[in-house]
Each structure stands twice: as structure tokens, then as C-alpha cells.
PDB file of N, CA and C in Angstrom:
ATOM      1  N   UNK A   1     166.989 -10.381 -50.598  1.00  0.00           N
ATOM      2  CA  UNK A   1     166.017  -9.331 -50.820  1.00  0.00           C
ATOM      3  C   UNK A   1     166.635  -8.291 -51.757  1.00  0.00           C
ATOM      4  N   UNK A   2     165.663  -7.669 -52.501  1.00  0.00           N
ATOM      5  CA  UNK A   2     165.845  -6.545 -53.665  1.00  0.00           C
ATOM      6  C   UNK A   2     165.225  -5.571 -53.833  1.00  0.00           C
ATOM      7  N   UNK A   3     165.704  -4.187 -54.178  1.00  0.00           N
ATOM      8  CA  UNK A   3     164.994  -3.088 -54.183  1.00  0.00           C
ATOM      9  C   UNK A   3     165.261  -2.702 -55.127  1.00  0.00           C
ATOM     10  N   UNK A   4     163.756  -2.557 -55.566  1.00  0.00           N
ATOM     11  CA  UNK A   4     163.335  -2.301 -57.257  1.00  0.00           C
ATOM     12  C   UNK A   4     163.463  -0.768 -57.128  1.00  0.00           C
ATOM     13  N   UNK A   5     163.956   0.101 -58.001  1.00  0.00           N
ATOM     14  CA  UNK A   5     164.039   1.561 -57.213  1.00  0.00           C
ATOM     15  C   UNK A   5     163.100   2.161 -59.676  1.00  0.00           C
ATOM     16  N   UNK A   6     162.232   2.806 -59.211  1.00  0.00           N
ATOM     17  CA  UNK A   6     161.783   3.203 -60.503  1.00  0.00           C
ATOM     18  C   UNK A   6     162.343   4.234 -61.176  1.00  0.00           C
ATOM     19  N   UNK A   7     162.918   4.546 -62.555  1.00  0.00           N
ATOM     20  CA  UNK A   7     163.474   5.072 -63.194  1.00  0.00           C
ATOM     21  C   UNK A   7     162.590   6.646 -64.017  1.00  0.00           C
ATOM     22  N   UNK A   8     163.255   7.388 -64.666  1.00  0.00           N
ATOM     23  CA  UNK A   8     162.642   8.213 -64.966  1.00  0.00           C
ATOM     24  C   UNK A   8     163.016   8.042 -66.797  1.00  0.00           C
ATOM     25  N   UNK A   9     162.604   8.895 -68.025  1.00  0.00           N
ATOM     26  CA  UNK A   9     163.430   8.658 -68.967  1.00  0.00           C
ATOM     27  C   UNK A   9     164.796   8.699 -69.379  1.00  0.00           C
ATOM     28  N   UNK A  10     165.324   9.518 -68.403  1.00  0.00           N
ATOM     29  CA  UNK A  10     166.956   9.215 -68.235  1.00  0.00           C
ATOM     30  C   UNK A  10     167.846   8.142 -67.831  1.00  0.00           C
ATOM     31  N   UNK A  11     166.929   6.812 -67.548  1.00  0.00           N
ATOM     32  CA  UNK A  11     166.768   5.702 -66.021  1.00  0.00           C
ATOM     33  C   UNK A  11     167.889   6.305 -64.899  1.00  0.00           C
ATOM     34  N   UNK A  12     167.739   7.397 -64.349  1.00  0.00           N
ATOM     35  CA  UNK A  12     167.845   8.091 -63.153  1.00  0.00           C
ATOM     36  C   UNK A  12     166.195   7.945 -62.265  1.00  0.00           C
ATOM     37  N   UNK A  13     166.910   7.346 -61.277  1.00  0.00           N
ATOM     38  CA  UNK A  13     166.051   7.689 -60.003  1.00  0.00           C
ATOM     39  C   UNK A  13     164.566   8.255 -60.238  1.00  0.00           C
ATOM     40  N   UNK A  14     163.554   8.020 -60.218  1.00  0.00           N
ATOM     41  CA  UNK A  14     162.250   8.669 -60.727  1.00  0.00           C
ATOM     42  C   UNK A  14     162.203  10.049 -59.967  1.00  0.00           C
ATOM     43  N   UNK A  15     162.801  10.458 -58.444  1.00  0.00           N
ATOM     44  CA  UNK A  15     162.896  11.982 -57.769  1.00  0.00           C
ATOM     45  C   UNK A  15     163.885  11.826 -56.668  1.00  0.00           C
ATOM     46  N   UNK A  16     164.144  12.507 -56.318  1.00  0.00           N
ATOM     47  CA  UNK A  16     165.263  12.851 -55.509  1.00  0.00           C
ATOM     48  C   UNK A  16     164.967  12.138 -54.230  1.00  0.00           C
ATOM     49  N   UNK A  17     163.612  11.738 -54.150  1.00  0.00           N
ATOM     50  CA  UNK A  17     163.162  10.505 -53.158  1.00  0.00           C
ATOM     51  C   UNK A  17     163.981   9.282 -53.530  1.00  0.00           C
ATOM     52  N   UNK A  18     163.402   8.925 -54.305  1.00  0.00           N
ATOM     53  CA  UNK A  18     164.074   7.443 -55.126  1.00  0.00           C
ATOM     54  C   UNK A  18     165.547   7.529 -55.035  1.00  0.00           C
ATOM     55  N   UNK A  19     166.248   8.853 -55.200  1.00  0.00           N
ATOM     56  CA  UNK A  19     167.646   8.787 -55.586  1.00  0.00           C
ATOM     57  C   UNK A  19     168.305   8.239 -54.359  1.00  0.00           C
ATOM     58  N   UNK A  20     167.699   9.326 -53.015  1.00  0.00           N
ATOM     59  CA  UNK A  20     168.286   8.734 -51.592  1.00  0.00           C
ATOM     60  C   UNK A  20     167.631   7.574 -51.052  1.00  0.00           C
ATOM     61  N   UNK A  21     166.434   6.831 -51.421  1.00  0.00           N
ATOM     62  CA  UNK A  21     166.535   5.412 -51.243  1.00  0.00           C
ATOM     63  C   UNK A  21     167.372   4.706 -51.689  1.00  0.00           C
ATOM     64  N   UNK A  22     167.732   4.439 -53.024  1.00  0.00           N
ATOM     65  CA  UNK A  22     169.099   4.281 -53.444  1.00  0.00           C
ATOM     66  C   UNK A  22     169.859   4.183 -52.902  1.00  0.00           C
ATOM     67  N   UNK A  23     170.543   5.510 -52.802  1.00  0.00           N
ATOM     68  CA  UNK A  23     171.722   5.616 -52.042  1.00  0.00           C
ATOM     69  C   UNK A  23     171.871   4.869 -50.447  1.00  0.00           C
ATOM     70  N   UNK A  24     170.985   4.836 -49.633  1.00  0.00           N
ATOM     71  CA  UNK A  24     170.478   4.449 -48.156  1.00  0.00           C
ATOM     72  C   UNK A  24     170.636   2.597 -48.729  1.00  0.00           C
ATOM     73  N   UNK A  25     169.794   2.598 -49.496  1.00  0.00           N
ATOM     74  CA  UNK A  25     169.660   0.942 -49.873  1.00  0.00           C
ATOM     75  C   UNK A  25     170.924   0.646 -49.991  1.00  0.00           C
ATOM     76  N   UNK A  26     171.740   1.029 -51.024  1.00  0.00           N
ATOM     77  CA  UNK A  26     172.771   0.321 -50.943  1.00  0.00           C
ATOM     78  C   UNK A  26     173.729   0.724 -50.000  1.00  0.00           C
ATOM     79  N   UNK A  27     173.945   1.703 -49.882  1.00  0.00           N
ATOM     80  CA  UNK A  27     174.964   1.632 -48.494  1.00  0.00           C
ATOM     81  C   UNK A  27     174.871   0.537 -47.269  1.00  0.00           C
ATOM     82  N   UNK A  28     173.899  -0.102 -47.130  1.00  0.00           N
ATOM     83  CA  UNK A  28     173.392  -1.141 -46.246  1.00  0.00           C
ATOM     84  C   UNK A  28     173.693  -2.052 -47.013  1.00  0.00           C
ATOM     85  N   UNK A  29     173.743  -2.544 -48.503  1.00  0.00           N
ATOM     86  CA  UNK A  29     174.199  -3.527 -49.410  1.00  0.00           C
ATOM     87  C   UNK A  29     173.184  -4.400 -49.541  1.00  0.00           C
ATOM     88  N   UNK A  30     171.915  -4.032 -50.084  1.00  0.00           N
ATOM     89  CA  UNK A  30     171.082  -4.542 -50.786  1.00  0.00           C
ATOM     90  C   UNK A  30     171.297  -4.404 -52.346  1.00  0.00           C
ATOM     91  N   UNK A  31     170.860  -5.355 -53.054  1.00  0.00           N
ATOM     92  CA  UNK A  31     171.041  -5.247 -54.543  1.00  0.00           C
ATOM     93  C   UNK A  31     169.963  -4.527 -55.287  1.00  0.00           C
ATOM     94  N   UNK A  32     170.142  -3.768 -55.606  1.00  0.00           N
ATOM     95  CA  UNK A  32     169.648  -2.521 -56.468  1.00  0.00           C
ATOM     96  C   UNK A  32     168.877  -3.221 -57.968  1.00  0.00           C
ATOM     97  N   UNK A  33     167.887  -2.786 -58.190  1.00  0.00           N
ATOM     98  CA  UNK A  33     167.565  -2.802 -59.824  1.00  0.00           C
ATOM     99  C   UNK A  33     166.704  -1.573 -59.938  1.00  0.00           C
ATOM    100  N   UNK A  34     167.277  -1.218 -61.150  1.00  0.00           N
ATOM    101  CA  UNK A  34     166.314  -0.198 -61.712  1.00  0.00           C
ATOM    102  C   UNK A  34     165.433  -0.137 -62.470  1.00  0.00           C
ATOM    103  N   UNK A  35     164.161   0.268 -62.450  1.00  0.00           N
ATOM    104  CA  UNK A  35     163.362  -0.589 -63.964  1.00  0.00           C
ATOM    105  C   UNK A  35     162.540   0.834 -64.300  1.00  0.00           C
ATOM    106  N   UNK A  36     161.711   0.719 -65.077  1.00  0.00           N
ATOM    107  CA  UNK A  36     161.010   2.111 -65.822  1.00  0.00           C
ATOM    108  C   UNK A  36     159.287   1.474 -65.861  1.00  0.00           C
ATOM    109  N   UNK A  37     159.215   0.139 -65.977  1.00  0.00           N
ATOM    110  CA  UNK A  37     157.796  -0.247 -65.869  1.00  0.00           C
ATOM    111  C   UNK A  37     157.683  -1.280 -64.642  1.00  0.00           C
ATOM    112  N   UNK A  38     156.900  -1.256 -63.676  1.00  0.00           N
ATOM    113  CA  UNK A  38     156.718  -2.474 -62.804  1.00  0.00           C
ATOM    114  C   UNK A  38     156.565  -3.326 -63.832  1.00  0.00           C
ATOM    115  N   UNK A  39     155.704  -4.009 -65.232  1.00  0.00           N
ATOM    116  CA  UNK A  39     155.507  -4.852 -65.691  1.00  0.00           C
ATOM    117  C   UNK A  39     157.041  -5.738 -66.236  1.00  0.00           C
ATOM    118  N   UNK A  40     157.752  -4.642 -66.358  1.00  0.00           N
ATOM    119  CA  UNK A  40     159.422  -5.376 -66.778  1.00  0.00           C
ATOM    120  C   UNK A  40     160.368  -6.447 -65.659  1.00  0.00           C
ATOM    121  N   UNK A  41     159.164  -5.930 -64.319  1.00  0.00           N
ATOM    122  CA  UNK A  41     160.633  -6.752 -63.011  1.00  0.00           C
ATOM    123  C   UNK A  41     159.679  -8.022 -62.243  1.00  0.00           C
ATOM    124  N   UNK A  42     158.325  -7.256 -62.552  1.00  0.00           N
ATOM    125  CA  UNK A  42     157.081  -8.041 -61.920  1.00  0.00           C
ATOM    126  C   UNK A  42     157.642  -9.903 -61.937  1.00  0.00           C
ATOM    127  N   UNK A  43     157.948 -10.357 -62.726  1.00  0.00           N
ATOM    128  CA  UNK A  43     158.309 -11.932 -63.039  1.00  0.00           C
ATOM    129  C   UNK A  43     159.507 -12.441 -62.381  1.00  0.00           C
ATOM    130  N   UNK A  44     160.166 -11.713 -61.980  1.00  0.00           N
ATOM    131  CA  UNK A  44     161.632 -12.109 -60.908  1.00  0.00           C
ATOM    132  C   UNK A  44     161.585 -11.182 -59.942  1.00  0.00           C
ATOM    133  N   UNK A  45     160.163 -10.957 -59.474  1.00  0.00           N
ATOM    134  CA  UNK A  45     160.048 -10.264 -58.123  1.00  0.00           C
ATOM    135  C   UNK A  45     159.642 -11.327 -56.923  1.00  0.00           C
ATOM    136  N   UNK A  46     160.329 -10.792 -55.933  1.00  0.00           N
ATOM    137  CA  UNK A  46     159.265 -12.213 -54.388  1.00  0.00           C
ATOM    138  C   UNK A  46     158.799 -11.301 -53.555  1.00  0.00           C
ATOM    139  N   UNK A  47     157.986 -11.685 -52.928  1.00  0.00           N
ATOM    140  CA  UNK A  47     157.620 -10.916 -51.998  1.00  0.00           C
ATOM    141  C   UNK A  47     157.838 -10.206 -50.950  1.00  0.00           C
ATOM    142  N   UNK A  48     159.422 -10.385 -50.579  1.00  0.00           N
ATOM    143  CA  UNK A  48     160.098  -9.829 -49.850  1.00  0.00           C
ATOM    144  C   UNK A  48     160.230  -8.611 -50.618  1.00  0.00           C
ATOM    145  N   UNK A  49     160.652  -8.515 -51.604  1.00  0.00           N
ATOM    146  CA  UNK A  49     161.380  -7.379 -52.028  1.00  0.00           C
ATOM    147  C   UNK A  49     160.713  -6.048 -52.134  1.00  0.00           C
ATOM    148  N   UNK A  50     161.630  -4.894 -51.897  1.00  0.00           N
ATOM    149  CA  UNK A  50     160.799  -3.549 -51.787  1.00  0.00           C
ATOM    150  C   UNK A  50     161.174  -2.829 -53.305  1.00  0.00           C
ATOM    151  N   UNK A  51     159.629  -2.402 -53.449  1.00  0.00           N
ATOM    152  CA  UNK A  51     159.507  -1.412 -54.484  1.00  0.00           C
ATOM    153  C   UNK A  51     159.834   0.583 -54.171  1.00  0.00           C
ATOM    154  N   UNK A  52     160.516   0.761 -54.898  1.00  0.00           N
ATOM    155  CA  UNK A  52     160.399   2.412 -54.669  1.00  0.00           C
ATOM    156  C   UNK A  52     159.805   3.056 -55.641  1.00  0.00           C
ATOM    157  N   UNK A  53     159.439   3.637 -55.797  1.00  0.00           N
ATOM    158  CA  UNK A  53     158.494   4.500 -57.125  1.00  0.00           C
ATOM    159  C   UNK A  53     157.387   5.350 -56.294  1.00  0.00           C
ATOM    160  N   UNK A  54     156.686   5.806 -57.616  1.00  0.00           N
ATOM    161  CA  UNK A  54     155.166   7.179 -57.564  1.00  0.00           C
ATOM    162  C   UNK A  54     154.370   5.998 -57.013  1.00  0.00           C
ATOM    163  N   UNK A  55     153.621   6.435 -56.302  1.00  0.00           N
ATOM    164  CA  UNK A  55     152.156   6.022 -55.588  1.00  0.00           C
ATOM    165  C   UNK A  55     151.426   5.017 -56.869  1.00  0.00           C
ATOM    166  N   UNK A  56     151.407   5.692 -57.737  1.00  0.00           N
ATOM    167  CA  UNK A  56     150.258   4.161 -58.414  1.00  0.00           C
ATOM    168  C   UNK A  56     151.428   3.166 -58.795  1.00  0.00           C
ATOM    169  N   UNK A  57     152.476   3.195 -58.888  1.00  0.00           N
ATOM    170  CA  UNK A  57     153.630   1.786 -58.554  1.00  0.00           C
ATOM    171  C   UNK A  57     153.282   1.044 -57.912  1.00  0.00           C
ATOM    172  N   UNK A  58     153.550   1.789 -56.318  1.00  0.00           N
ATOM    173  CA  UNK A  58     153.614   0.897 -55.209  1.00  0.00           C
ATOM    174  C   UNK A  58     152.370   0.611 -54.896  1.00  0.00           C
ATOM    175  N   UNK A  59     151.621   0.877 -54.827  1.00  0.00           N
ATOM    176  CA  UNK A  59     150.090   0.772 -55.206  1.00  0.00           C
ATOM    177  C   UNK A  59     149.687  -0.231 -55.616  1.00  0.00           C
ATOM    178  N   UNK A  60     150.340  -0.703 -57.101  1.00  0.00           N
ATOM    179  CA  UNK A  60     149.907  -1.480 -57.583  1.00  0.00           C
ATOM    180  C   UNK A  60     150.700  -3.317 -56.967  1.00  0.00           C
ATOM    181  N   UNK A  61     151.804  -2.669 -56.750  1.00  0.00           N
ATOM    182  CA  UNK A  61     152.389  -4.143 -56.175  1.00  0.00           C
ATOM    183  C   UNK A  61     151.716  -4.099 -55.073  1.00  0.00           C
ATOM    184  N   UNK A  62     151.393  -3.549 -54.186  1.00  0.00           N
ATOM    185  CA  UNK A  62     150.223  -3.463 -52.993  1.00  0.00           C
ATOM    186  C   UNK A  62     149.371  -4.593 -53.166  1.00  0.00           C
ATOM    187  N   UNK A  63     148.573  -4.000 -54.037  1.00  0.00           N
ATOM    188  CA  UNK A  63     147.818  -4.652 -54.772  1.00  0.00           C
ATOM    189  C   UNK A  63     147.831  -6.110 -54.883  1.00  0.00           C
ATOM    190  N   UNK A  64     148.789  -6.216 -55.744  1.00  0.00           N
ATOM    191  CA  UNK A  64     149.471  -7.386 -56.552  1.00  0.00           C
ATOM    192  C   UNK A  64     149.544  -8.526 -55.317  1.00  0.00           C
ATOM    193  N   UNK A  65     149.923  -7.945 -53.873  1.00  0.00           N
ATOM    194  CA  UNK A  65     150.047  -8.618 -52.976  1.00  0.00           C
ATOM    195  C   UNK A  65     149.564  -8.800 -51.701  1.00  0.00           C
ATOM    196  N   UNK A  66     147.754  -8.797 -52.277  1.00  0.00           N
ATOM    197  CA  UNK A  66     147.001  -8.324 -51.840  1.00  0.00           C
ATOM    198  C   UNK A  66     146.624  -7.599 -50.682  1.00  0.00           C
ATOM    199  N   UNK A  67     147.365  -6.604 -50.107  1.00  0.00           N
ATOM    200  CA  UNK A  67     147.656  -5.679 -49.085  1.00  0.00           C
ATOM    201  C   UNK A  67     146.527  -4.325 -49.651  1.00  0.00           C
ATOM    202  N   UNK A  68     145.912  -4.107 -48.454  1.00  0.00           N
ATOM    203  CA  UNK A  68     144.815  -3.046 -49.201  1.00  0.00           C
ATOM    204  C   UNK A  68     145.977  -1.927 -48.738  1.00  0.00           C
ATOM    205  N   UNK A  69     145.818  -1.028 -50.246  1.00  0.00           N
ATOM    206  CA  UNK A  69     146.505   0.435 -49.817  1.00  0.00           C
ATOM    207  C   UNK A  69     145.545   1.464 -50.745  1.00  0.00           C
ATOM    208  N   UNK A  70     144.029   1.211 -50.433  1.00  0.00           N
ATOM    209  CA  UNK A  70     142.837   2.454 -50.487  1.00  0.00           C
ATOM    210  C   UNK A  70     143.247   3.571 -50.400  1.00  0.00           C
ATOM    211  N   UNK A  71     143.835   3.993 -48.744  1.00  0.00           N
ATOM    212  CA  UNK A  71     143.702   4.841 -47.715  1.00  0.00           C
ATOM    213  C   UNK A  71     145.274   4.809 -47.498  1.00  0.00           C
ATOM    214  N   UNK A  72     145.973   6.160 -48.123  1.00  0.00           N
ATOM    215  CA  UNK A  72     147.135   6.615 -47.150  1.00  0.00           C
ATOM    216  C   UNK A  72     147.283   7.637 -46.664  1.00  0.00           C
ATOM    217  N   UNK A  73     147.154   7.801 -45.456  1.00  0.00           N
ATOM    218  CA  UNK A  73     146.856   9.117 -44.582  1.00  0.00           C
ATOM    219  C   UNK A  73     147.705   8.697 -43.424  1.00  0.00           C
ATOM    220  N   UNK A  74     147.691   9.868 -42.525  1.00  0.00           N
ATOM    221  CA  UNK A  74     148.372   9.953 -41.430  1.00  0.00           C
ATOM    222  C   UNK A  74     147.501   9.363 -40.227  1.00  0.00           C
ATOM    223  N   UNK A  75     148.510   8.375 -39.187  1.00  0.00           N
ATOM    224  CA  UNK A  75     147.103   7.885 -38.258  1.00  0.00           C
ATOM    225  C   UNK A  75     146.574   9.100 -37.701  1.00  0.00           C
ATOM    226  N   UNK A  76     145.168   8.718 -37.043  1.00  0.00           N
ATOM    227  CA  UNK A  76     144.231   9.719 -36.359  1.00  0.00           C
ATOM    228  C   UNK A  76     145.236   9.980 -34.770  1.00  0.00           C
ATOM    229  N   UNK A  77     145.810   9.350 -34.557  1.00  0.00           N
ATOM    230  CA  UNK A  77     146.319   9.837 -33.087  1.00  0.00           C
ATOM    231  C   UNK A  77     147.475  10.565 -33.225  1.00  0.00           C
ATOM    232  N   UNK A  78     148.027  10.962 -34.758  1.00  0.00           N
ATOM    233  CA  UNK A  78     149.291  11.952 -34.851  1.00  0.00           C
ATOM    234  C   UNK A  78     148.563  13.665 -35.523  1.00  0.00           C
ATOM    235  N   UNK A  79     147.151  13.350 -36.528  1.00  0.00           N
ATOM    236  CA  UNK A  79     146.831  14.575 -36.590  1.00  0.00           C
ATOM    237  C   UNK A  79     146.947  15.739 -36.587  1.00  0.00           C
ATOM    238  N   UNK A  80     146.147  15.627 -34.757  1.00  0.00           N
ATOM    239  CA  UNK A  80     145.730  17.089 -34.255  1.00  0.00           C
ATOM    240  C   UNK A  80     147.366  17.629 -34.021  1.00  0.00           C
ATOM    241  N   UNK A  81     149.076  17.213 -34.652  1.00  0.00           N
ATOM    242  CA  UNK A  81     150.213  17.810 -34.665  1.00  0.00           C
ATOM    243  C   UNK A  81     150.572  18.565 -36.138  1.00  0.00           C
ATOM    244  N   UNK A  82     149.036  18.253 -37.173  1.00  0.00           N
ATOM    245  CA  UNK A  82     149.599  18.557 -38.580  1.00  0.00           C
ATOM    246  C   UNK A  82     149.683  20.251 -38.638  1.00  0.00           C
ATOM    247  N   UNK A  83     148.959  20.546 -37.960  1.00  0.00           N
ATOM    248  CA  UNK A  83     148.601  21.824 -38.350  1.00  0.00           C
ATOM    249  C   UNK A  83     147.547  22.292 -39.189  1.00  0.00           C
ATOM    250  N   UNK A  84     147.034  21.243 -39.974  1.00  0.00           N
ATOM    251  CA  UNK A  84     145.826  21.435 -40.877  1.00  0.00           C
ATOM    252  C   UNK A  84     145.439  20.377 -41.170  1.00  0.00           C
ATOM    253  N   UNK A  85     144.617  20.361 -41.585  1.00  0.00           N
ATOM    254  CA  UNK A  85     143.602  19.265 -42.275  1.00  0.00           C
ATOM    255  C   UNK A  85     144.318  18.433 -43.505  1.00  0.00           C
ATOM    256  N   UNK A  86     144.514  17.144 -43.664  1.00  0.00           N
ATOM    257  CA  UNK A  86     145.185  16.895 -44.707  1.00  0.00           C
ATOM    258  C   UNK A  86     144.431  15.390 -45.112  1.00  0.00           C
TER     259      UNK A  86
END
């Protein structure tokens, strides 16, 4: 298994999210790739493997694998702990 982690124009980490997936990923010793377009890794990807990136990324490999991801919200039985409406 491989974790595609998405790049920014620096190919650093796309946010400080991505950076500590990274870091977490490999410390456990998964093999790392970094890419800047899903369309560049899409062809030596399997389905095991986890994507990190912005929402229309992962989204789209979602997608890609046909997993509906419409709707990402918090379940209804954690809510009424948000404090507001979200």
C-alpha cells in the first residue's frame, strides 16, 4: 500500500495537514509519493492506496472508485456536541 500525499508549487505538502500525514505515514513506513495532479499517479494507483490532498482530490478518486462522497458532514448522533449548525 501507498500514500499519494498532494503537492503544492513548491512540491511541499499541499498544508500543514498533508505535511503531518506525511510525517505519521511514514513513521509507520508506508511508501510515500508526492504528486501535484491526481491525473500524474492515477495509472500506478490500486485501490488500496490512500490519497491525501484538498477535497475535490479525494473526491475525485472517491469517485473514481465508485464510493459516493456527495455528503461530508458530521454524523447526526455527534451534532447536537458542535455547538452550531454546520
Amino acid at each position: 500500500m501507498k500514500v499519494y500525499i498532494q503537492t503544492n508549487r513548491k512540491n511541499m505538502p499541499y498544508s500543514v495537514n498533508g505535511y503531518v500525514a506525511m510525517k505519521g505515514f511514514e513513521q509507520i513506513g508506508f511508501e510515500i509519493i508526492l504528486f501535484k495532479s491526481l491525473d500524474e499517479v492515477l495509472p500506478n494507483m490500486n485501490r488500496e492506496d490512500i490519497v491525501v490532498g484538498g477535497i475535490q482530490t479525494v473526491r475525485r478518486r472517491l469517485n473514481q472508485l465508485k464510493i459516493n462522497s456527495d455528503e461530508i458532514n458530521y454524523p447526526e448522533s455527534i451534532r447536537k456536541y458542535l455547538g452550531r449548525k454546520i
